[in-house]
C-alpha atoms as a PDB file:
ATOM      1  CA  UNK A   1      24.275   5.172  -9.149  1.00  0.00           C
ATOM      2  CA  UNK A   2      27.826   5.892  -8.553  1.00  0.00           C
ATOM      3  CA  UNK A   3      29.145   4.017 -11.285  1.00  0.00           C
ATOM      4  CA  UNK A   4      26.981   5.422 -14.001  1.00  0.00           C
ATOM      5  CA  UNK A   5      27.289   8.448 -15.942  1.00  0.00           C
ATOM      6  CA  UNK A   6      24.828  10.575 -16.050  1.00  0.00           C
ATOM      7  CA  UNK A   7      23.661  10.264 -19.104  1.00  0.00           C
ATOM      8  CA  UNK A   8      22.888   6.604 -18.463  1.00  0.00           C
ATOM      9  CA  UNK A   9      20.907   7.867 -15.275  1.00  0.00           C
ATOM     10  CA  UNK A  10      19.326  10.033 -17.251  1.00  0.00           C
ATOM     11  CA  UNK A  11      18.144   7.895 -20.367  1.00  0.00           C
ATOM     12  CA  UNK A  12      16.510   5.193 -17.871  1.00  0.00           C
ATOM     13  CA  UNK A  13      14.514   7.837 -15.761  1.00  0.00           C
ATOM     14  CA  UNK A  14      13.369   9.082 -18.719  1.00  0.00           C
ATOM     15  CA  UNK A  15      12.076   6.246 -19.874  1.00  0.00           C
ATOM     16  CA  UNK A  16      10.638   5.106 -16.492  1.00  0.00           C
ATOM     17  CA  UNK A  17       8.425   8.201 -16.145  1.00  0.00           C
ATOM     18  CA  UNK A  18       7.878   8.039 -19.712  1.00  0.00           C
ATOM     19  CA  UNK A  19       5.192   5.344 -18.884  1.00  0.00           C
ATOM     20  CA  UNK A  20       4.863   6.420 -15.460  1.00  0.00           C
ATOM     21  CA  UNK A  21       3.990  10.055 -15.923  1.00  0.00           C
ATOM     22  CA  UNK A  22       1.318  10.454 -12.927  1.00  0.00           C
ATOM     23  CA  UNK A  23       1.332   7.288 -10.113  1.00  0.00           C
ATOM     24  CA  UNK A  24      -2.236   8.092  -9.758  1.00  0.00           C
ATOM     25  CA  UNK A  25      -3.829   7.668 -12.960  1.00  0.00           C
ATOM     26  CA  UNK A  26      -4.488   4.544 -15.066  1.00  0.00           C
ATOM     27  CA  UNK A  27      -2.892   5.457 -18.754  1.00  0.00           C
ATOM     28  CA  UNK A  28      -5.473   5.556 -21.134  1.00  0.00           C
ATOM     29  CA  UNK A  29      -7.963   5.862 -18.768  1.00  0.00           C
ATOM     30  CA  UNK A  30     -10.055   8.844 -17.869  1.00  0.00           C
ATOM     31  CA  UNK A  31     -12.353   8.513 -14.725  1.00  0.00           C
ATOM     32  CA  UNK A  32     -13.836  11.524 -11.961  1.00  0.00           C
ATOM     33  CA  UNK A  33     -10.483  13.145 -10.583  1.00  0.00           C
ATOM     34  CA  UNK A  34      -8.448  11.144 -12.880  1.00  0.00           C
ATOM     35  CA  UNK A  35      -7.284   9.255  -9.838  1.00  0.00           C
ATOM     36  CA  UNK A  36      -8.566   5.438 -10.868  1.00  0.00           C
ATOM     37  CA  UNK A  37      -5.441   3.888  -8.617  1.00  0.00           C
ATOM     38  CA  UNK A  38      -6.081   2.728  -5.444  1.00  0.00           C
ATOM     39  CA  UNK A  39      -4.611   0.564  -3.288  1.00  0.00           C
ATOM     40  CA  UNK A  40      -1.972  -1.804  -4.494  1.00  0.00           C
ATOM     41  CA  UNK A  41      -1.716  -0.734  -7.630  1.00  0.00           C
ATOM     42  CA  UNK A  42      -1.301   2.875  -6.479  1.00  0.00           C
ATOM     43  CA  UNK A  43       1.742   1.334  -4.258  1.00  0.00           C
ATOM     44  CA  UNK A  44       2.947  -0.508  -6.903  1.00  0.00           C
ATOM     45  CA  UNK A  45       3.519   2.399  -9.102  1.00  0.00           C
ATOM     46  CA  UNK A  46       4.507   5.014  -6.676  1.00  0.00           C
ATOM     47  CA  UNK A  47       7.284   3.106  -5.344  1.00  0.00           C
ATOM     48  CA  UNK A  48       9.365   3.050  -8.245  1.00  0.00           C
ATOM     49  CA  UNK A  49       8.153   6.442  -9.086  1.00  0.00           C
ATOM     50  CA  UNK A  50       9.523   7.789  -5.831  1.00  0.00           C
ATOM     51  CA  UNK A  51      12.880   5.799  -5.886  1.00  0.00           C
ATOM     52  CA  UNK A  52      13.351   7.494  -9.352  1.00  0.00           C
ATOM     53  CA  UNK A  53      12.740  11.103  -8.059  1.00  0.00           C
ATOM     54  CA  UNK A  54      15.191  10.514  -5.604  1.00  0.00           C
ATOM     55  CA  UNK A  55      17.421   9.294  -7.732  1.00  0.00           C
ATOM     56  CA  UNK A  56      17.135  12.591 -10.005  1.00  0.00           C
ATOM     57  CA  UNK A  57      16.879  14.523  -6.700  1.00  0.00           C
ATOM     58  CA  UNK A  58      13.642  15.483  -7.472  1.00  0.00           C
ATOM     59  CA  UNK A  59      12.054  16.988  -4.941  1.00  0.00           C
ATOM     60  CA  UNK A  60       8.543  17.979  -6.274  1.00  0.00           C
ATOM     61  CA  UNK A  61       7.801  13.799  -7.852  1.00  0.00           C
ATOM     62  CA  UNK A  62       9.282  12.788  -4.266  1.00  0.00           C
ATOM     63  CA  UNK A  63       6.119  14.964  -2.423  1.00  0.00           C
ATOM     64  CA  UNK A  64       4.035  14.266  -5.034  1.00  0.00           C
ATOM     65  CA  UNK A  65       4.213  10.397  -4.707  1.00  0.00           C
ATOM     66  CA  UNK A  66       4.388  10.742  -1.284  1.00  0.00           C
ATOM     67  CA  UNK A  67       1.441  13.394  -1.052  1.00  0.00           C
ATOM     68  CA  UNK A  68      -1.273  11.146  -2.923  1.00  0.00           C
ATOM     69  CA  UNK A  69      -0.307   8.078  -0.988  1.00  0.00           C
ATOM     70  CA  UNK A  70      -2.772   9.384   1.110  1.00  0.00           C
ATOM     71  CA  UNK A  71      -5.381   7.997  -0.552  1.00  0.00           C
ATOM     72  CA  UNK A  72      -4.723   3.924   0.246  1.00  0.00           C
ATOM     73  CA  UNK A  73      -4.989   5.273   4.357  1.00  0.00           C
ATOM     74  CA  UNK A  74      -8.826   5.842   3.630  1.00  0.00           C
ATOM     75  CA  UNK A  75     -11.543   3.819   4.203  1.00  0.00           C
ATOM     76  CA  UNK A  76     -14.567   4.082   1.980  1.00  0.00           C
ATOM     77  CA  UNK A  77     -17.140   6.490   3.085  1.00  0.00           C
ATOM     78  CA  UNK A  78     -20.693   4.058   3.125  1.00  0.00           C
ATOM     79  CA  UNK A  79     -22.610   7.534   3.764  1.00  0.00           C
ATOM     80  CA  UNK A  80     -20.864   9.958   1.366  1.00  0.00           C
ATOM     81  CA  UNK A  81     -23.183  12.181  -0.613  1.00  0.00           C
ATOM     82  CA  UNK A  82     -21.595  10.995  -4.135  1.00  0.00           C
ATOM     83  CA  UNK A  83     -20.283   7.549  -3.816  1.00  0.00           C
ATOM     84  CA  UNK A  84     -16.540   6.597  -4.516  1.00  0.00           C
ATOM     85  CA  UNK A  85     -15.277   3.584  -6.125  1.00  0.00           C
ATOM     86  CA  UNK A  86     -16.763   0.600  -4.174  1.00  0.00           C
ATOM     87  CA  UNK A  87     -12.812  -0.842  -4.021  1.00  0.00           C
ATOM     88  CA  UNK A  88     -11.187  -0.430  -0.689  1.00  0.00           C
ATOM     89  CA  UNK A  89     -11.209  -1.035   3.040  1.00  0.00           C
ATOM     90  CA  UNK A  90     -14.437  -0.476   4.833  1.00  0.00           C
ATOM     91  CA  UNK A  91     -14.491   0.169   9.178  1.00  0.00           C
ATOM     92  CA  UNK A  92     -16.234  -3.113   8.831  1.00  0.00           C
ATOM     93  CA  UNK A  93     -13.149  -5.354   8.498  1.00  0.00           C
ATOM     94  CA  UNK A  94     -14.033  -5.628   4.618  1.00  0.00           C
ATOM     95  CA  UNK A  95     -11.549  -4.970   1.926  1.00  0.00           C
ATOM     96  CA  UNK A  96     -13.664  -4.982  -1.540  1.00  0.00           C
ATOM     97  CA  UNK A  97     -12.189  -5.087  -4.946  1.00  0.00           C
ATOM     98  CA  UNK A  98     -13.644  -5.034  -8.585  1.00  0.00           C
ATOM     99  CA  UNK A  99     -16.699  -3.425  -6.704  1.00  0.00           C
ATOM    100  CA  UNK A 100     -17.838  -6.950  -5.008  1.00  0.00           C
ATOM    101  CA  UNK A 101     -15.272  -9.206  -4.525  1.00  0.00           C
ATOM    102  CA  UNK A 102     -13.505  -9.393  -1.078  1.00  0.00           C
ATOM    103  CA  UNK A 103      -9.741  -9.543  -1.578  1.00  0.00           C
ATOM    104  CA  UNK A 104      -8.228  -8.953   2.097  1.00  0.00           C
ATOM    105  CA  UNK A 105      -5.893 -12.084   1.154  1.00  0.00           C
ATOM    106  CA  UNK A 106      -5.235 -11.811  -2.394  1.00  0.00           C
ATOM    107  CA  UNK A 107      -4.755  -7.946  -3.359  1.00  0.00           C
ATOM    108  CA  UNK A 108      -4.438  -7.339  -0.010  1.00  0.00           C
ATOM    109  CA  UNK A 109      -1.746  -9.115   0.988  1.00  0.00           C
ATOM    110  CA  UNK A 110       0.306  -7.579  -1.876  1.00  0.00           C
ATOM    111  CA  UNK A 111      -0.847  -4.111  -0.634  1.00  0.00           C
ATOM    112  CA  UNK A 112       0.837  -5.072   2.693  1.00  0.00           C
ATOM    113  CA  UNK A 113       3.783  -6.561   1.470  1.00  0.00           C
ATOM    114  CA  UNK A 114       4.375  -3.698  -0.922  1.00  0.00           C
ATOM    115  CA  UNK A 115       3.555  -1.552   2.264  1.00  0.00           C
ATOM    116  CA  UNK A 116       5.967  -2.979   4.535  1.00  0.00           C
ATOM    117  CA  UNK A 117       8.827  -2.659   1.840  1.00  0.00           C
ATOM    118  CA  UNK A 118       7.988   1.342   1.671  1.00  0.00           C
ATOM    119  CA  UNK A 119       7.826   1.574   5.368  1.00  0.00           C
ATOM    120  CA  UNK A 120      11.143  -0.567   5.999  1.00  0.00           C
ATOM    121  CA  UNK A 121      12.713   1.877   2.547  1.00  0.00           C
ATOM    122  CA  UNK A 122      11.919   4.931   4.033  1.00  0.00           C
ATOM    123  CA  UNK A 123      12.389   4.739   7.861  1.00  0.00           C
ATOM    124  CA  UNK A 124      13.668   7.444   9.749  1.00  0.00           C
ATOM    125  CA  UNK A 125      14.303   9.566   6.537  1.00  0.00           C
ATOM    126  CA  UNK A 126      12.572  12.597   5.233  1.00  0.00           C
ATOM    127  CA  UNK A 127      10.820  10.229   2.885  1.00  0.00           C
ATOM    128  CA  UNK A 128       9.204   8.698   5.928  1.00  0.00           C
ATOM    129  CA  UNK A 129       5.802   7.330   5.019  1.00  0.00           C
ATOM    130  CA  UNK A 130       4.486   7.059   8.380  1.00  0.00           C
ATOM    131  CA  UNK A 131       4.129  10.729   8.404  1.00  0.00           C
ATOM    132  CA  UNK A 132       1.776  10.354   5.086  1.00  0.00           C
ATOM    133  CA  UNK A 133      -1.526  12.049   6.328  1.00  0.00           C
ATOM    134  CA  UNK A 134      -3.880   8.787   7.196  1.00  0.00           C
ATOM    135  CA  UNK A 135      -1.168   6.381   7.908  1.00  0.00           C
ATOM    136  CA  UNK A 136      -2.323   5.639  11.558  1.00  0.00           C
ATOM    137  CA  UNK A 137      -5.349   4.189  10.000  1.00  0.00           C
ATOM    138  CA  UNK A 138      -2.753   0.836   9.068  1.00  0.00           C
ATOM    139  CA  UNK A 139      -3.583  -0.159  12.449  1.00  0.00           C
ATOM    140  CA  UNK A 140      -7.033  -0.676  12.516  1.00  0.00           C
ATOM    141  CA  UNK A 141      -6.910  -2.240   9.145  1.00  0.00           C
ATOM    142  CA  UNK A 142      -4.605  -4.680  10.089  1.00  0.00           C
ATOM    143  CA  UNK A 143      -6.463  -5.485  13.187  1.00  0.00           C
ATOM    144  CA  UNK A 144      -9.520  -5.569  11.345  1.00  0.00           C
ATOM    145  CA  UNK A 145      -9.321  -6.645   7.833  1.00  0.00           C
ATOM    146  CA  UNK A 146      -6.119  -8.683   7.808  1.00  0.00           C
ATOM    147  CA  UNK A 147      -5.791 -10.696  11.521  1.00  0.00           C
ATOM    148  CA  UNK A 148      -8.851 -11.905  11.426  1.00  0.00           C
ATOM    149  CA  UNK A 149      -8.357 -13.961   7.987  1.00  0.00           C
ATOM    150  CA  UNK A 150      -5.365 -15.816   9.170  1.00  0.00           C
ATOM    151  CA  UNK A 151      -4.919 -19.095  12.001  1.00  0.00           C
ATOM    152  CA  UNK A 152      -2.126 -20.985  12.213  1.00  0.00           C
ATOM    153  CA  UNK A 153      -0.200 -19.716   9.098  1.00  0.00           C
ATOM    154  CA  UNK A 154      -2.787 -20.372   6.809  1.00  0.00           C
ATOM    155  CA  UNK A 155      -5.329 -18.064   4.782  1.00  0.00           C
ATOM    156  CA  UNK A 156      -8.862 -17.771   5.070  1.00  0.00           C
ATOM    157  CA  UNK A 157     -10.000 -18.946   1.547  1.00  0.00           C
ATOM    158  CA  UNK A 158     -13.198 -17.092   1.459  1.00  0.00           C
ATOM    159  CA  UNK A 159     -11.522 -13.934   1.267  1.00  0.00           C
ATOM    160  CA  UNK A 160      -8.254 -14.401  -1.458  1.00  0.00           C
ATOM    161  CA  UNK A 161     -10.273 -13.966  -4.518  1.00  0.00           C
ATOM    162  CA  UNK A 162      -8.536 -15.785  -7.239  1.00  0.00           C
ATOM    163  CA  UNK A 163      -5.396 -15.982  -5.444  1.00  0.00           C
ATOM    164  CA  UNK A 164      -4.808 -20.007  -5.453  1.00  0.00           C
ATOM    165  CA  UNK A 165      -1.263 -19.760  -3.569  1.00  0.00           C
ATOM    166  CA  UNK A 166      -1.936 -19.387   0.725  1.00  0.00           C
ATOM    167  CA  UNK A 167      -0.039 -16.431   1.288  1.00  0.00           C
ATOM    168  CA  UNK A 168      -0.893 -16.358   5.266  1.00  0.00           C
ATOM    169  CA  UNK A 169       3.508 -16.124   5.935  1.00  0.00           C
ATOM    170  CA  UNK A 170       3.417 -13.075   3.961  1.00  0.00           C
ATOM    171  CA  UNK A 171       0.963 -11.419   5.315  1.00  0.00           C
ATOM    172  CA  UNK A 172       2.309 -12.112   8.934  1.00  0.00           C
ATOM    173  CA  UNK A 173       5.771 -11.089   7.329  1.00  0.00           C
ATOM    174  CA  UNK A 174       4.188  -8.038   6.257  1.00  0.00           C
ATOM    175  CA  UNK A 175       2.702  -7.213   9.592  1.00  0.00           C
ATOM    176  CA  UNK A 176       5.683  -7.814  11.743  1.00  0.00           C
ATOM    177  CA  UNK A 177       7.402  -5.634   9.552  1.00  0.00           C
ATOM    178  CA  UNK A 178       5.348  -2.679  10.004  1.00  0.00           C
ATOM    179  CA  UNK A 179       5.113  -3.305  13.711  1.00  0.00           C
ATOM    180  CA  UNK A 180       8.690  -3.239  13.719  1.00  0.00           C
ATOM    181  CA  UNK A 181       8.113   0.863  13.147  1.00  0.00           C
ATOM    182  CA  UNK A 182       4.550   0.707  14.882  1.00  0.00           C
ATOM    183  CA  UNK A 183       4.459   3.509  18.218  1.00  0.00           C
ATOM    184  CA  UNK A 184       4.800   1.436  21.286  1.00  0.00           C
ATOM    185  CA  UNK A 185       0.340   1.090  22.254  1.00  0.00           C
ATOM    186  CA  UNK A 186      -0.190  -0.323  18.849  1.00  0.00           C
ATOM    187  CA  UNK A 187       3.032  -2.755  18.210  1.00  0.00           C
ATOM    188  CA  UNK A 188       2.018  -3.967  21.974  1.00  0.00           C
ATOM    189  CA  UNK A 189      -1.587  -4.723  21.408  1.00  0.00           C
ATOM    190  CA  UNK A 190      -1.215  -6.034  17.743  1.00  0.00           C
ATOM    191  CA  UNK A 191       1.730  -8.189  18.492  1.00  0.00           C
ATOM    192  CA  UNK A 192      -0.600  -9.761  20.777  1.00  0.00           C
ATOM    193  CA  UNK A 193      -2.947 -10.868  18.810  1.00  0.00           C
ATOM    194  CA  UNK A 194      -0.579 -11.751  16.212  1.00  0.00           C
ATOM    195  CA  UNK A 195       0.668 -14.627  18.319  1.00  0.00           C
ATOM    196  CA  UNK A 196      -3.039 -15.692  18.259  1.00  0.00           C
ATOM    197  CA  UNK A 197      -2.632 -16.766  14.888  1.00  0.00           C
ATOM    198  CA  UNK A 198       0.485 -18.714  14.549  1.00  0.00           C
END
């Protein structure tokens, strides 16, 4: 940054949140609430989003990407009275995308390695996303939807999707990285089990 004008800064913000106006919603796409991203594509654009409002000092995009990352802490309500998008983690273990396909190892190991990258980035800042309301709930899904899927480094094929690469070192990259920041309890107990699986 410090060896740019700011007129260069300012023509490739511009352009970034040219295309990425809202981190929430799908461009071009109009669905209930408007906000069609969940997950790892919701990461995926709100990390750059955020690094740009910080760059602008931009206070309002910085809580705003950081307020509606929220949403990828949720599980999916079975019971609720109008049903959400199928896609997401269920208490289960689960973690459903394109409404039937179970992608705990394929879109969800980018979800965690995009995760762990925004936990390690923001880290004992203001921009901390640990204090994101529903973050705590990382835990369980690890334990739940992620450990179970991976012995001795390799990936449980039955639940990558169309991924074809094993990506079981990433994941456990992943993991150990957000453990790294995990309270004491949690790092404790899911360190433990990690070593299960090497």
């Amino acid at each position: 940054r410090d060896g740019l004008s700011q007129r260069t800064i300012d023509t490739y913000i511009n352009a970034a949140f040219d295309k990425n106006i809202d981190p929430t919603v799908h461009t071009g796409s109009v669905m209930e609430g408007g906000n069609n991203h969940y997950y790892t594509n919701r990461l995926s654009l709100t990390i750059p989003y955020i690094k740009c409002a910080v760059l602008t000092q931009d206070a309002y995009r910085v809580n705003y990407g950081l307020r509606y990352l929220n949403h990828i802490f949720e599980y999916v309500d079975r019971n609720a009275a109008v049903p959400m998008n199928a896609n997401g983690f269920y208490s289960d273990g689960s973690l459903v995308f394109h409404n039937a396909m179970a992608y705990n190892l394929g879109y969800g190991a980018a979800y965690l390695e995009s995760l762990a990258y925004l936990v390690y980035m923001s880290a004992d800042t203001v921009l901390d996303v640990k204090n994101v309301y529903g973050y705590d709930n990382i835990y369980g899904m690890i334990e739940d939807a992620f450990l179970p899927f991976v012995y001795k480094n390799q990936s449980m094929a039955m639940v990558m999707g169309r991924t074809k690469t094993d990506n079981a070192l990433s994941v456990i990259r992943s993991i150990m990285t957000i453990l790294n920041y995990a309270p004491a309890e949690e790092k404790a107990q899911l360190t433990a089990v990690l070593k299960t699986t090497l």
